[in-house]
N, C-alpha and C. Protein backbone atom coordinates (compact mmCIF):
# COMPACT_ATOMS: atom_id res chain seq x y z
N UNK A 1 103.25 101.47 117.79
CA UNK A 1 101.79 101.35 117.79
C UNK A 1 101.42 99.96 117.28
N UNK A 2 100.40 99.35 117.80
CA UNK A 2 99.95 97.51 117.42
C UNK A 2 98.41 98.01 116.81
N UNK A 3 98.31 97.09 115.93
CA UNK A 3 97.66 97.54 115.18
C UNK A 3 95.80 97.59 115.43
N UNK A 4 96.18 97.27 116.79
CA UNK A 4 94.50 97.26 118.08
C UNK A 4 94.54 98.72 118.35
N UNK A 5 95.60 99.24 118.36
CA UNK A 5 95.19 100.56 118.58
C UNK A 5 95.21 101.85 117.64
N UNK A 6 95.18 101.61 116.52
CA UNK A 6 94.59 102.11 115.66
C UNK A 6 93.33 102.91 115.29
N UNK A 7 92.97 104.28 115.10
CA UNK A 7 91.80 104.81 115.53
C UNK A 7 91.00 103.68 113.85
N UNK A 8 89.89 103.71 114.14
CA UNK A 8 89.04 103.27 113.15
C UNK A 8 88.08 103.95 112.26
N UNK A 9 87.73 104.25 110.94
CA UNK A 9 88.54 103.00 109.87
C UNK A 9 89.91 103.30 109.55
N UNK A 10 90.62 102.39 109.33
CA UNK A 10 92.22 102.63 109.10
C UNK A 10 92.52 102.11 107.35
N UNK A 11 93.29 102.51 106.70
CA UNK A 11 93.35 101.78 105.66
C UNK A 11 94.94 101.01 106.19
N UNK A 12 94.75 99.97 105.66
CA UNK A 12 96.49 99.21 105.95
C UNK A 12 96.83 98.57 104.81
N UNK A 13 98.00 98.77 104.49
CA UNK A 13 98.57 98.15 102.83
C UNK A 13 99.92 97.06 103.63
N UNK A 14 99.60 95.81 103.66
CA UNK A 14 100.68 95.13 103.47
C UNK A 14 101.62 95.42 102.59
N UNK A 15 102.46 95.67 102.94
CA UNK A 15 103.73 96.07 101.81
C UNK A 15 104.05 94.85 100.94
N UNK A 16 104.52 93.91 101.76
CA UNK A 16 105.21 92.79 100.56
C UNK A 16 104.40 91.83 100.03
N UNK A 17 102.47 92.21 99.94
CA UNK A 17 101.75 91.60 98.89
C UNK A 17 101.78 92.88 97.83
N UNK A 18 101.79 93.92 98.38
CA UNK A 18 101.64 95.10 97.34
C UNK A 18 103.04 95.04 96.02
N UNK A 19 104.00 94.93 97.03
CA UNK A 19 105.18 94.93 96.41
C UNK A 19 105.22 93.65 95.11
N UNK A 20 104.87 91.83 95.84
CA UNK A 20 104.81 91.02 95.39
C UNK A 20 104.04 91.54 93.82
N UNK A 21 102.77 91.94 94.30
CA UNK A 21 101.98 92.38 93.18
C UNK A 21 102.23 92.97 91.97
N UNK A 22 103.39 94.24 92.12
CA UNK A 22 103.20 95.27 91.40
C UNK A 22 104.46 94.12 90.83
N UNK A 23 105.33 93.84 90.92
CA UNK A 23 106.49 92.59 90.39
C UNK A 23 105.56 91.76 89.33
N UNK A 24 104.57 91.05 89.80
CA UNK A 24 104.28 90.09 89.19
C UNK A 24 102.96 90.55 87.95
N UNK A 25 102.36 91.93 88.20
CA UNK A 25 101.94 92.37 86.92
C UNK A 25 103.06 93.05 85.95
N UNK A 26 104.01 93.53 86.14
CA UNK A 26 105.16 93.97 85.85
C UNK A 26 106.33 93.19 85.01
N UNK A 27 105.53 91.57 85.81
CA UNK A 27 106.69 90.54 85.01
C UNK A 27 105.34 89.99 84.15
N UNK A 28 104.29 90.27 84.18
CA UNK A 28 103.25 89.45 82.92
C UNK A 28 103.45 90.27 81.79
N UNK A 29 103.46 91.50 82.40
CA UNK A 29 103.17 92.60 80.77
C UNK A 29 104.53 92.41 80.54
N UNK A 30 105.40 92.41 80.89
CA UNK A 30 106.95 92.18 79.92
C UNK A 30 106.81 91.03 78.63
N UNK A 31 106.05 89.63 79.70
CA UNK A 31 106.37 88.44 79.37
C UNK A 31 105.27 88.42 77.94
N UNK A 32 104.09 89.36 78.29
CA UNK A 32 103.35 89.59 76.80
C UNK A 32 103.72 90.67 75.75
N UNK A 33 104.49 91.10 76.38
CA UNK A 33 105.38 91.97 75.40
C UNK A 33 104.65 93.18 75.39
N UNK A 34 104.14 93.64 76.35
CA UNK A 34 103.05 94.84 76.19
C UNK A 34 103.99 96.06 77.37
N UNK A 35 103.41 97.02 76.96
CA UNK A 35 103.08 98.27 78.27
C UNK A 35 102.15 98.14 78.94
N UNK A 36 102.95 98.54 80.03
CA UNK A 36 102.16 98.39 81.23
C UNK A 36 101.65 99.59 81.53
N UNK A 37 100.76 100.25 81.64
CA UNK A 37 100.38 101.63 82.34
C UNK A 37 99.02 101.51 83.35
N UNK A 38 99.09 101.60 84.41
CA UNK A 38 98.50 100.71 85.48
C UNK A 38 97.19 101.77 86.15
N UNK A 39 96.14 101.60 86.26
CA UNK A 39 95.22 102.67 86.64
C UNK A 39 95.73 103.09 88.23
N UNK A 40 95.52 104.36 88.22
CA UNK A 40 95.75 104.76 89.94
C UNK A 40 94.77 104.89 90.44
N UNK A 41 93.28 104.76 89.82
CA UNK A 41 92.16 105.36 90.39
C UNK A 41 91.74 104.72 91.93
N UNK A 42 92.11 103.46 91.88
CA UNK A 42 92.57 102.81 93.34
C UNK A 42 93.03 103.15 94.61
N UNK A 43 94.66 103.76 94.09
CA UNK A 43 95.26 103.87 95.69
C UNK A 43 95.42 105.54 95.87
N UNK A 44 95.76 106.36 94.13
CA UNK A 44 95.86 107.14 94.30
C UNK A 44 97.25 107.62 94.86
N UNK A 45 97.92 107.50 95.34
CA UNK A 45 99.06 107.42 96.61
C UNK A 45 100.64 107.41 95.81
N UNK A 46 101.37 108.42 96.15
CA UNK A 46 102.66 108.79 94.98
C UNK A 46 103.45 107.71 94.95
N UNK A 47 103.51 107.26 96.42
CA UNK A 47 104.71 106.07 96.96
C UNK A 47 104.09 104.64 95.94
N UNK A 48 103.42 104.47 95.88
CA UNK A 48 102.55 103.36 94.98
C UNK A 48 103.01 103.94 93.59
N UNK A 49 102.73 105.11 93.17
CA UNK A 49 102.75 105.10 91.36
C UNK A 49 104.50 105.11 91.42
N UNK A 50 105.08 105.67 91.95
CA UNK A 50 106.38 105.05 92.09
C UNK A 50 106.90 103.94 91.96
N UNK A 51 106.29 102.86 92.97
CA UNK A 51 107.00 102.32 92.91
C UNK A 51 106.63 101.02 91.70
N UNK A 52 105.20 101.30 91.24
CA UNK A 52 104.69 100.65 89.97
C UNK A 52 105.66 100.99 88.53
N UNK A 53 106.13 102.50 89.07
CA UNK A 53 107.04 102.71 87.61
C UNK A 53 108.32 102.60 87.85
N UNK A 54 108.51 102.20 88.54
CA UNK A 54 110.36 101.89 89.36
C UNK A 54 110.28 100.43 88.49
N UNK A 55 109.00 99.42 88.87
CA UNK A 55 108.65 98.03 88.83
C UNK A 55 108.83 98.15 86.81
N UNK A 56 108.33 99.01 86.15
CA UNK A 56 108.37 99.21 84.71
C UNK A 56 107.55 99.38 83.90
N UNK A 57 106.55 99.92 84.43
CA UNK A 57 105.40 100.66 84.06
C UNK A 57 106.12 102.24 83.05
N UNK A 58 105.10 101.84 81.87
CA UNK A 58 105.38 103.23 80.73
C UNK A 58 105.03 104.29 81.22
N UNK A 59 103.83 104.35 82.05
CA UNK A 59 102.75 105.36 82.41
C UNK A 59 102.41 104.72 83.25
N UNK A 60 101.19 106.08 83.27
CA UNK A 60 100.01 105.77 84.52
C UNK A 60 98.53 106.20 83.88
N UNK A 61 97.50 105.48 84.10
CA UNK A 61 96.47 106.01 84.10
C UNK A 61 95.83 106.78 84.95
N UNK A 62 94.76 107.63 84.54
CA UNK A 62 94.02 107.93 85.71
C UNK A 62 92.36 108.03 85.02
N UNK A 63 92.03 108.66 86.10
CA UNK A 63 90.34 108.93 85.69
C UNK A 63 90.20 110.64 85.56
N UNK A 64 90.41 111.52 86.24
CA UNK A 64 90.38 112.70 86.01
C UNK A 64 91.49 113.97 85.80
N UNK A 65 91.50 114.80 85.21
CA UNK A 65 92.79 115.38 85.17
C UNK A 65 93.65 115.83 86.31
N UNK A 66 92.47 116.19 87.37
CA UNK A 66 93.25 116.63 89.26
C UNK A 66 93.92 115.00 89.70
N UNK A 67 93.63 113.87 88.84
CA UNK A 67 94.64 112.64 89.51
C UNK A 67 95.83 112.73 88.21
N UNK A 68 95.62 113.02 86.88
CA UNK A 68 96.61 113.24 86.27
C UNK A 68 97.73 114.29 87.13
N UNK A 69 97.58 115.58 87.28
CA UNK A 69 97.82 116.56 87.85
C UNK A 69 99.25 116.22 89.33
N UNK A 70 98.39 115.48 89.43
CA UNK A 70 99.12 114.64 91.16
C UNK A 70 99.80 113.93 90.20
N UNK A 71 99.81 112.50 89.97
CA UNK A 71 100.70 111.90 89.53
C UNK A 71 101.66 112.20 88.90
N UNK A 72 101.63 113.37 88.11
CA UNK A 72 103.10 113.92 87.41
C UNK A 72 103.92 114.11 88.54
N UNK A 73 103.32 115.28 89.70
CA UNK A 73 104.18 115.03 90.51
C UNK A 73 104.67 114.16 91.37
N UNK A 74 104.36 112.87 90.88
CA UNK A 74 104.92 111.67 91.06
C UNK A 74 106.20 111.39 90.78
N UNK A 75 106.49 111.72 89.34
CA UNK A 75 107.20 110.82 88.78
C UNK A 75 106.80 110.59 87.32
N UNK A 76 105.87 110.41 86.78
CA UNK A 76 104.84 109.95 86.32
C UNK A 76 105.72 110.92 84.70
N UNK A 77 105.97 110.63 83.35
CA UNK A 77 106.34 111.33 82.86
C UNK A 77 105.26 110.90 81.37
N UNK A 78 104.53 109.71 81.53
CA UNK A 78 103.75 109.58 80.40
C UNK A 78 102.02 109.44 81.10
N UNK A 79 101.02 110.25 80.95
CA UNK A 79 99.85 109.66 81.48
C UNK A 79 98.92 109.69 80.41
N UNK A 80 97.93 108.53 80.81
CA UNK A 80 96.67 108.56 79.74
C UNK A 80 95.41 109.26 80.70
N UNK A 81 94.83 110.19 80.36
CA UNK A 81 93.85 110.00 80.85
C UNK A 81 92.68 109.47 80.30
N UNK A 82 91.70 108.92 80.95
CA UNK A 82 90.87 107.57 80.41
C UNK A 82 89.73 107.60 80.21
N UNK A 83 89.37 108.69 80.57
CA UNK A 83 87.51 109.33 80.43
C UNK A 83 87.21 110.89 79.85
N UNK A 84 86.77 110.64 79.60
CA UNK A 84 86.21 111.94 77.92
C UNK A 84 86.47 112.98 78.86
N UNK A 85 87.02 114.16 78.46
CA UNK A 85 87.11 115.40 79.21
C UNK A 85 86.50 116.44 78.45
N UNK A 86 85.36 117.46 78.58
CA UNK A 86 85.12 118.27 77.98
C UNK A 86 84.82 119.98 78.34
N UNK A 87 84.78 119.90 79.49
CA UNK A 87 84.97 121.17 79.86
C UNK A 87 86.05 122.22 79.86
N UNK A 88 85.76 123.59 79.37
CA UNK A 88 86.96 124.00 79.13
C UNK A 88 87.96 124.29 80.29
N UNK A 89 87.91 124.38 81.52
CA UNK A 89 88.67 124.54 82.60
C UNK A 89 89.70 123.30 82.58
N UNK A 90 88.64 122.09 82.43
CA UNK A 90 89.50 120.59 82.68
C UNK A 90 90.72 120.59 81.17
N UNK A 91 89.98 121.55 80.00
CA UNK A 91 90.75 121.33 78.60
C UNK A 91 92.77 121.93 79.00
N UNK A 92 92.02 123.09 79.65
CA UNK A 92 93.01 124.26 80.15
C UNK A 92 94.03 123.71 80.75
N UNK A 93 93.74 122.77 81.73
CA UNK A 93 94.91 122.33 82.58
C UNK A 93 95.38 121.05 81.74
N UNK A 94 94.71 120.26 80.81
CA UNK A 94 95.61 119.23 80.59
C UNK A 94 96.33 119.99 79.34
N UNK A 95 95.91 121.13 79.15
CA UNK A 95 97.06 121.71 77.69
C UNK A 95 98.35 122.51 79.04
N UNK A 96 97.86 122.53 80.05
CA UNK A 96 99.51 123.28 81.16
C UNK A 96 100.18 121.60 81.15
N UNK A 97 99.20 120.85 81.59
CA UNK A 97 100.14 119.82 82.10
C UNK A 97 100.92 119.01 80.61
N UNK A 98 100.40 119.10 79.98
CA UNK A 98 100.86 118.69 78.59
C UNK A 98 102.37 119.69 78.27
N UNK A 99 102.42 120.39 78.60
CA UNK A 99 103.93 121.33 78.86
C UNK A 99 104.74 120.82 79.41
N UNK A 100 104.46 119.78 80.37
CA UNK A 100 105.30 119.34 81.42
C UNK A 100 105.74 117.53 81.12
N UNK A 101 104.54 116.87 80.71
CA UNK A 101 104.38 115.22 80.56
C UNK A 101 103.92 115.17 79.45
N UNK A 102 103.98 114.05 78.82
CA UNK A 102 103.78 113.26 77.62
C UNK A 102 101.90 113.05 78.09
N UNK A 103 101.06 113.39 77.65
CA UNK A 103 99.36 113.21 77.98
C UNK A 103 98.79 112.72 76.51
N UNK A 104 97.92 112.02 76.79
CA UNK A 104 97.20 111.28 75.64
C UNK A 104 95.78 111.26 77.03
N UNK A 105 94.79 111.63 75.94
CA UNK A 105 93.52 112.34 76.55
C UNK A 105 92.20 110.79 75.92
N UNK A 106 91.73 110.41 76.25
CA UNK A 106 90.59 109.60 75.29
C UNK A 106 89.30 109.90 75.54
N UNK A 107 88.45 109.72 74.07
CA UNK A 107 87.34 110.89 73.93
C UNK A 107 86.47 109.83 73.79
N UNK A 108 85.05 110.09 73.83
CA UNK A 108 84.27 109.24 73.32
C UNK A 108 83.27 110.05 72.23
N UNK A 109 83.74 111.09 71.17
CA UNK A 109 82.91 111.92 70.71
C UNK A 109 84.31 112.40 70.28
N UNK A 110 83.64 113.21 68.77
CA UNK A 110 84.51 114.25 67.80
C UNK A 110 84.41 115.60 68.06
N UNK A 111 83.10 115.55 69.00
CA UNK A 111 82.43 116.94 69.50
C UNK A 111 83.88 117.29 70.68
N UNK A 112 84.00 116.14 71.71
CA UNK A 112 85.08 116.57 72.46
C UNK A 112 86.54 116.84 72.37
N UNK A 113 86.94 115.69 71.13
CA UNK A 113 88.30 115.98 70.42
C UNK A 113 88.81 116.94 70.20
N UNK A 114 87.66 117.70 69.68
CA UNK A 114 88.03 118.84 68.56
C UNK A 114 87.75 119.91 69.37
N UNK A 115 86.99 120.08 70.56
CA UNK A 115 87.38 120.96 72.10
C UNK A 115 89.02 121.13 72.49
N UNK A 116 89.51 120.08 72.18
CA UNK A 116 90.92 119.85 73.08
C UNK A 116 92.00 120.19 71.49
């Protein structure tokens, strides 16, 4: 298939800027001596958080616990999630998935902390 015939909209990921990419944030956070744990809220996509933690990523971020949820079954064995969670359904599943992965939750309130 050429890429004219493509139904439209298509998403297309050059591989070897993606690849280039995930290398060269991969070689900054080494070179600052930091962890890397890289947001997925972007691509979303397993083959990507893969290959970000193949590259040497600690973790992964996400934005909600259903992208936490996915990414474990990534691969994914440390995640942050990055936005206050307070409902008890959303509490429920990050205390299952917390059975399974290393989770660190961030709150913006003591009211929500102390929910979880």
């Amino acid at each position: 298939m050429r890429i004219h015939d493509l139904p439209t909209p298509a998403a297309l990921v050059d591989l070897d800027i993606l690849q280039r990419n995930i290398r060269a944030m991969a070689d900054a956070a080494r070179k600052a001596g930091v962890r890397l744990r890289p947001h997925v809220k972007t691509h979303k996509i397993h083959a990507i958080a893969r290959m970000q933690l193949e590259a040497g990523a600690v973790g992964l971020t996400c934005a909600k616990v259903s992208e936490a949820e996915v990414m474990a079954e990534s691969g994914a064995r440390d995640i942050l999630i990055a936005y206050p969670v307070v409902g008890d359904p959303q509490i429920e599943r990050i205390v299952r998935l917390a059975r399974r992965v290393q989770v660190t939750v961030a709150f913006d309130s003591e009211f929500a902390a102390r929910k979880l």
